[in-house]
N, C-alpha and C. Protein backbone atom coordinates (compact mmCIF):
# COMPACT_ATOMS: atom_id res chain seq x y z
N UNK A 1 -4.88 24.77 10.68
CA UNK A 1 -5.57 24.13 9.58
C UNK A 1 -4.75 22.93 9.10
N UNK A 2 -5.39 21.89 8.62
CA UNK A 2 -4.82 20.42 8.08
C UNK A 2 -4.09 20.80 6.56
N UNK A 3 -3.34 19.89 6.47
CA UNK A 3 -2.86 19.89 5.03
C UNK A 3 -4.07 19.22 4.05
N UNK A 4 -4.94 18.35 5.00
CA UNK A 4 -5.86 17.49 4.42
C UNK A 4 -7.24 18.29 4.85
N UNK A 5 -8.17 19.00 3.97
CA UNK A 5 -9.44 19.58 3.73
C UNK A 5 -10.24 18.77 4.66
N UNK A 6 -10.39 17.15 3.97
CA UNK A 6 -11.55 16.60 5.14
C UNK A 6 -10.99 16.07 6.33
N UNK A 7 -9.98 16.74 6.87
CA UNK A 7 -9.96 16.91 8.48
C UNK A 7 -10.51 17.78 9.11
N UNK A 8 -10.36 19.03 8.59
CA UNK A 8 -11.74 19.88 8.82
C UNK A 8 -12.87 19.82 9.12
N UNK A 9 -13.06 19.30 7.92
CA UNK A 9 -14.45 18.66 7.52
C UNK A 9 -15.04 18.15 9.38
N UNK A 10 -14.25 16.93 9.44
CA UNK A 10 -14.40 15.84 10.04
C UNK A 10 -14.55 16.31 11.55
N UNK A 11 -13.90 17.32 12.16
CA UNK A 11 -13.60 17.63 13.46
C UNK A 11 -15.49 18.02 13.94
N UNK A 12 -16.41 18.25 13.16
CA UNK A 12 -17.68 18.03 13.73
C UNK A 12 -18.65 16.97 13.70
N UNK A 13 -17.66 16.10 13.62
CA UNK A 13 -18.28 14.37 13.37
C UNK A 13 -17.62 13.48 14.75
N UNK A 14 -18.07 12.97 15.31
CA UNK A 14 -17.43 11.71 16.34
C UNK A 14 -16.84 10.58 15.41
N UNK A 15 -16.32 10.32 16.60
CA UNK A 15 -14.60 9.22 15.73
C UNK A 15 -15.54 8.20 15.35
N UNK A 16 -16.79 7.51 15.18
CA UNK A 16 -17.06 6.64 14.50
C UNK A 16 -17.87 7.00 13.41
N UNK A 17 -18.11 8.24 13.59
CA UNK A 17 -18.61 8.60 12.07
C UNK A 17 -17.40 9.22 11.28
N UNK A 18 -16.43 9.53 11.97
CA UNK A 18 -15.20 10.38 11.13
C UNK A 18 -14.76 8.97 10.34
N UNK A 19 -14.91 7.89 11.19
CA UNK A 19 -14.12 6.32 10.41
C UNK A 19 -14.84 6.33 9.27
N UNK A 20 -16.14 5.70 9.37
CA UNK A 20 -16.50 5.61 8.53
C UNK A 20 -17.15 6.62 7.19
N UNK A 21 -16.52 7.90 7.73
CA UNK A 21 -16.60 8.89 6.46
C UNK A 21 -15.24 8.37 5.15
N UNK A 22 -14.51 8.41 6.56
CA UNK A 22 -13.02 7.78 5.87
C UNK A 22 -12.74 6.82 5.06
N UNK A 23 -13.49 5.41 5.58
CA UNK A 23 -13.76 4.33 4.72
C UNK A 23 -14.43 4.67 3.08
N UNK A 24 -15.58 5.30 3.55
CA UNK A 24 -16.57 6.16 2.19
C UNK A 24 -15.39 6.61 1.44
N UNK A 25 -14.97 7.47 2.00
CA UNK A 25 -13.73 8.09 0.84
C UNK A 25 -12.85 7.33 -0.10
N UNK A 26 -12.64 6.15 1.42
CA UNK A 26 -11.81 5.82 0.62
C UNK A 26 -12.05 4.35 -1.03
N UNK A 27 -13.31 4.01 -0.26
CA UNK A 27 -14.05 3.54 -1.27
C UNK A 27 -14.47 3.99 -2.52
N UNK A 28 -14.88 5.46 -2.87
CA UNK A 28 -14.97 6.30 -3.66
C UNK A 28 -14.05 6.33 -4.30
N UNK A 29 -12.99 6.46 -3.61
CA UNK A 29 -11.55 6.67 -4.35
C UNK A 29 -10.90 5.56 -5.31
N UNK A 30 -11.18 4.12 -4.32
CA UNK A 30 -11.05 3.19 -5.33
C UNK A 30 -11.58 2.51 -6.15
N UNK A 31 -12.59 3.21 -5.80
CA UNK A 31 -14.04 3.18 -7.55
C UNK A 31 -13.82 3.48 -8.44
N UNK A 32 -13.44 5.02 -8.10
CA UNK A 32 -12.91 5.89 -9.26
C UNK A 32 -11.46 5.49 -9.81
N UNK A 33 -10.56 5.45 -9.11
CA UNK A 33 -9.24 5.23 -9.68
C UNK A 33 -9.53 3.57 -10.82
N UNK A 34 -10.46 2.46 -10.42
CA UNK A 34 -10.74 0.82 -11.06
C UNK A 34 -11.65 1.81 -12.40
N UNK A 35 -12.19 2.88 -12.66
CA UNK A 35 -12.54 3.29 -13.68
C UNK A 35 -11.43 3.79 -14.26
N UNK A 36 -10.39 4.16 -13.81
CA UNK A 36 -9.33 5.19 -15.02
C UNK A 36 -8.73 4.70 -15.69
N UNK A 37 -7.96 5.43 -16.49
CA UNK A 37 -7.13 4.88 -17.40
C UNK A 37 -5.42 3.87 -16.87
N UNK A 38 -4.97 4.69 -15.71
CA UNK A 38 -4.23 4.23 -14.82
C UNK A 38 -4.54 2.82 -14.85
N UNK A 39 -5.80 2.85 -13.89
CA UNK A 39 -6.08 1.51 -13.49
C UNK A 39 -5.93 0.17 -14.62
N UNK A 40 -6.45 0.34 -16.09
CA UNK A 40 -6.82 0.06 -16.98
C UNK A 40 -5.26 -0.77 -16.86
N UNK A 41 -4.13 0.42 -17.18
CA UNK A 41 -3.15 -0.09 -17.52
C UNK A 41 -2.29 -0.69 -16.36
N UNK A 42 -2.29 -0.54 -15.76
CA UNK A 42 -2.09 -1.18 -14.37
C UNK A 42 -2.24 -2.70 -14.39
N UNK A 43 -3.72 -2.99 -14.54
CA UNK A 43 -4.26 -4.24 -14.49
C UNK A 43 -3.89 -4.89 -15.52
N UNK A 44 -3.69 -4.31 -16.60
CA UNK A 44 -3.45 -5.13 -17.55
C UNK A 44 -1.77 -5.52 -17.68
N UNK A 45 -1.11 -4.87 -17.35
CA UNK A 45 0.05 -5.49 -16.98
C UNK A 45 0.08 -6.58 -15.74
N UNK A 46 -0.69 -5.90 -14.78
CA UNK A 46 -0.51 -7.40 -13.81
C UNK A 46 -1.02 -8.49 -14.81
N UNK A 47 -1.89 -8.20 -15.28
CA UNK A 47 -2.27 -10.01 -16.27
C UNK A 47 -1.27 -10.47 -16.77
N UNK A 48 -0.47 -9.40 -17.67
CA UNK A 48 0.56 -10.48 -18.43
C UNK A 48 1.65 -11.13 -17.37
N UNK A 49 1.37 -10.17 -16.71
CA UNK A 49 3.01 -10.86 -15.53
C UNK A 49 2.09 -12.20 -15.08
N UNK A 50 0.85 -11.98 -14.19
CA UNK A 50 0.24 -13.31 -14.21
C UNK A 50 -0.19 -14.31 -14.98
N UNK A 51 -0.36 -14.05 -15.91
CA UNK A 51 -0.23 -15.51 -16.81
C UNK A 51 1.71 -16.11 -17.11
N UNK A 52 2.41 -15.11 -17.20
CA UNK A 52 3.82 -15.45 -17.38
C UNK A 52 4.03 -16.01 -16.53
N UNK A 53 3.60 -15.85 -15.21
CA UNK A 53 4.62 -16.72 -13.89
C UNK A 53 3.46 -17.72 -14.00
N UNK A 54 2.16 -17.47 -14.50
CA UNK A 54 1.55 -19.03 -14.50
C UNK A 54 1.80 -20.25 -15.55
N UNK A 55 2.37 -20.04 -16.56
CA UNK A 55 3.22 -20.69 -18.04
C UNK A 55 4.63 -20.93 -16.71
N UNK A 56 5.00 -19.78 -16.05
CA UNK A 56 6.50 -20.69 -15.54
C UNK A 56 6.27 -21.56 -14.51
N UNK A 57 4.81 -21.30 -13.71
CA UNK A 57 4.77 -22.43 -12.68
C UNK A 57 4.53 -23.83 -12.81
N UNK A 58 4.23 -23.27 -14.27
CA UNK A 58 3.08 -24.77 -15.18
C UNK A 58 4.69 -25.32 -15.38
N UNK A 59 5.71 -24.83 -15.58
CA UNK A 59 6.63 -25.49 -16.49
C UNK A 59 7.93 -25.69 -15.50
N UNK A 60 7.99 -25.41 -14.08
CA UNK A 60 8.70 -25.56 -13.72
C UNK A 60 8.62 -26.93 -12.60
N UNK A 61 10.13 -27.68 -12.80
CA UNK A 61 9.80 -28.82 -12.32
C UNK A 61 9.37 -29.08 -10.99
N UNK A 62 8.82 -29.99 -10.67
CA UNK A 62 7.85 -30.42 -9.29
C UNK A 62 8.85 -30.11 -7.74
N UNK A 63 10.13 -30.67 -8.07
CA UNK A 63 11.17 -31.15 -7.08
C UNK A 63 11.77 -29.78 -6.62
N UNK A 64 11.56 -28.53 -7.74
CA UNK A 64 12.12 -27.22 -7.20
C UNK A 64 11.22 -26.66 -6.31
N UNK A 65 11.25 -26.75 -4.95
CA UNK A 65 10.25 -25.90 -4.25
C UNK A 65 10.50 -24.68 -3.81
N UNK A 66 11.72 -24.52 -4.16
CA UNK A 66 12.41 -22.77 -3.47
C UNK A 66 11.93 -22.27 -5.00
N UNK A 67 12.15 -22.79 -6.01
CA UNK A 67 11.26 -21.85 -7.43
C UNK A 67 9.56 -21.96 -7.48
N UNK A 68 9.11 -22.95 -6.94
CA UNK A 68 7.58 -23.05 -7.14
C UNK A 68 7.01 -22.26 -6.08
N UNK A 69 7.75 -21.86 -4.88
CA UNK A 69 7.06 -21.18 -3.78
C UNK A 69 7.44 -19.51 -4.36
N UNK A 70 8.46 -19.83 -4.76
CA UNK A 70 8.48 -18.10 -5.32
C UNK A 70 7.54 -17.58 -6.54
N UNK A 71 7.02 -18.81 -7.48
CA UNK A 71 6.36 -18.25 -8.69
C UNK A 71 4.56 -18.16 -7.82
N UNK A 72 4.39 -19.35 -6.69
CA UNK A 72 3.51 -19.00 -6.16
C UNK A 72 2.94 -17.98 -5.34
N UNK A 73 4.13 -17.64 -4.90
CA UNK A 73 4.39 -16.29 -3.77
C UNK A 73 3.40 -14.84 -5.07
N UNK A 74 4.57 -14.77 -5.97
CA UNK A 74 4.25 -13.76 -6.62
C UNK A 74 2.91 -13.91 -7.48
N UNK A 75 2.01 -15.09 -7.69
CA UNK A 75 1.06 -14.64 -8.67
C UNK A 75 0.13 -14.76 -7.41
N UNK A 76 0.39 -14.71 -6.06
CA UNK A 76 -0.52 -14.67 -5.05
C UNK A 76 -1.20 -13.35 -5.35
N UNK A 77 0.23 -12.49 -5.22
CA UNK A 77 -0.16 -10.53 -5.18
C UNK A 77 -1.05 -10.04 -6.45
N UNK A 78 -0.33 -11.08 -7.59
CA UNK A 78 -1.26 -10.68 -8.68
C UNK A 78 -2.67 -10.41 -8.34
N UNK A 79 -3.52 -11.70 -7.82
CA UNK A 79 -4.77 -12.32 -7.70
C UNK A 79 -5.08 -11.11 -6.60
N UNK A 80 -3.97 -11.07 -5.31
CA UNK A 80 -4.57 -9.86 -3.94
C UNK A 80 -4.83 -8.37 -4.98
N UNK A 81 -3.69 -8.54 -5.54
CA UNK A 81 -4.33 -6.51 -6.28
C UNK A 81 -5.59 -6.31 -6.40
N UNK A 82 -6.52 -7.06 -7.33
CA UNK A 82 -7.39 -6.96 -7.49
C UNK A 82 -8.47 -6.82 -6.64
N UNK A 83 -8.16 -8.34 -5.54
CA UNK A 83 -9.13 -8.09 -4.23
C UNK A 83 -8.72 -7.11 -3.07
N UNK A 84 -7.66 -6.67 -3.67
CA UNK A 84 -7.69 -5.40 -2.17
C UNK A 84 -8.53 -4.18 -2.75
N UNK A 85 -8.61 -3.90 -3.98
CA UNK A 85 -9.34 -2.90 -4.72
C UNK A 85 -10.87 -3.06 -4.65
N UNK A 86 -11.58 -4.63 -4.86
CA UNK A 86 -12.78 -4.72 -4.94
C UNK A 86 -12.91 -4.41 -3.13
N UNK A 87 -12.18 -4.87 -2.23
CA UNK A 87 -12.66 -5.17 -0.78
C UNK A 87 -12.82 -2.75 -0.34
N UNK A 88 -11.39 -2.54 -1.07
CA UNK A 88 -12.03 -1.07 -0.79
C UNK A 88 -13.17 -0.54 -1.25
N UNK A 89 -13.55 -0.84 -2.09
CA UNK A 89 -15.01 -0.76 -2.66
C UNK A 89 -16.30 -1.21 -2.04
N UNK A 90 -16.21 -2.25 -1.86
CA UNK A 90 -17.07 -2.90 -0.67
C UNK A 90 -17.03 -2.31 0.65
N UNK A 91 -16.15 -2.19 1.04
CA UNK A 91 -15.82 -1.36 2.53
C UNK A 91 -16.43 0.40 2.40
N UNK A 92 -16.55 1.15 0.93
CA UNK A 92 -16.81 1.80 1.10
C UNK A 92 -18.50 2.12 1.13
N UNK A 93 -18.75 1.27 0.43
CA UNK A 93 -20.12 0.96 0.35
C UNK A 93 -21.08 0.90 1.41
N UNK A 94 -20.27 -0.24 1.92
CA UNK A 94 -20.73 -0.39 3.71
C UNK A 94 -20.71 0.73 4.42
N UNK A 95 -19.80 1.60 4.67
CA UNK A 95 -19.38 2.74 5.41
C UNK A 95 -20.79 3.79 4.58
N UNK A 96 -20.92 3.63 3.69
CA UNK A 96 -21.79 4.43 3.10
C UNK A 96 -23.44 4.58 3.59
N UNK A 97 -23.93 2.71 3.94
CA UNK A 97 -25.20 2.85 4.11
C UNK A 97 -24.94 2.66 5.77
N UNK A 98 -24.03 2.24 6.03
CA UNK A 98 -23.92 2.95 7.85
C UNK A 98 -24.15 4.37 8.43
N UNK A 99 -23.29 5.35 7.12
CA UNK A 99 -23.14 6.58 7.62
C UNK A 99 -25.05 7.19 7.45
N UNK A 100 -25.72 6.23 6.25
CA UNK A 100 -26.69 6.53 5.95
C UNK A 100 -27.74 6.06 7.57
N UNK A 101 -27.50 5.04 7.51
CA UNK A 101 -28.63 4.52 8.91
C UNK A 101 -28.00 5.58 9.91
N UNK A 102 -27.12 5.97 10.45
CA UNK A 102 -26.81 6.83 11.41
C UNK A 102 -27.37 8.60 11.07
N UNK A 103 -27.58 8.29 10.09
CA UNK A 103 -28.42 9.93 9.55
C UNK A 103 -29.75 9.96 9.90
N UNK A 104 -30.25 8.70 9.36
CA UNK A 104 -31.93 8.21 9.53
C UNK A 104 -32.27 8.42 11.19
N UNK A 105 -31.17 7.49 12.19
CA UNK A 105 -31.59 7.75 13.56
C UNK A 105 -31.45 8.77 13.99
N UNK A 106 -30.84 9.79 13.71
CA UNK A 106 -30.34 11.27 14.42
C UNK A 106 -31.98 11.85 13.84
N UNK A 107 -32.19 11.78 12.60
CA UNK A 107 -33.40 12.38 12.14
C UNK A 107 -34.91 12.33 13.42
């Protein structure tokens, strides 16, 4: 037996429906977690750090590019957090009405 329940699950599914069960999950998961309280506070700290390194990028001089590539570097991840969370969401979505059309044709 798995340490993980929906491996179980999964061993009467073929590997492209086991994927995209997986995706589903994991979409679900980051639905739910962008509703919690976690998330809440999470995000809201990335804001202040992102507006802070955006006040220091605003203010730091033109000619420093080893400091402007680093304040740019870091409010990159700011901006990715968010879209790696919406893209799991989306991905799970997808995986969702796939797993759905693959139900419809077996029917």
């Amino acid at each position: 037996m798995s340490d993980n329940p929906t491996d179980d699950v999964l061993k009467d599914f073929n590997e492209q429906e086991q994927q995209e069960i997986r995706r589903a999950n994991l979409g679900m998961e980051a639905e739910s977690f962008m509703s919690s309280n976690l998330y809440r506070y999470i995000a809201s700290r990335a804001q202040m750090e992102f507006e802070e390194k955006m006040k220091e990028l605003v203010t730091c001089p033109a000619d420093d590019v080893s400091e402007n590539t680093r304040l740019r570097s870091e409010i990159k991840v700011y901006i990715a957090f968010e879209d790696w969370l919406k893209e799991a969401v989306s991905s799970g979505k997808n995986a969702e009405q796939s797993l759905n059309a693959m139900d419809a044709t077996d029917k």
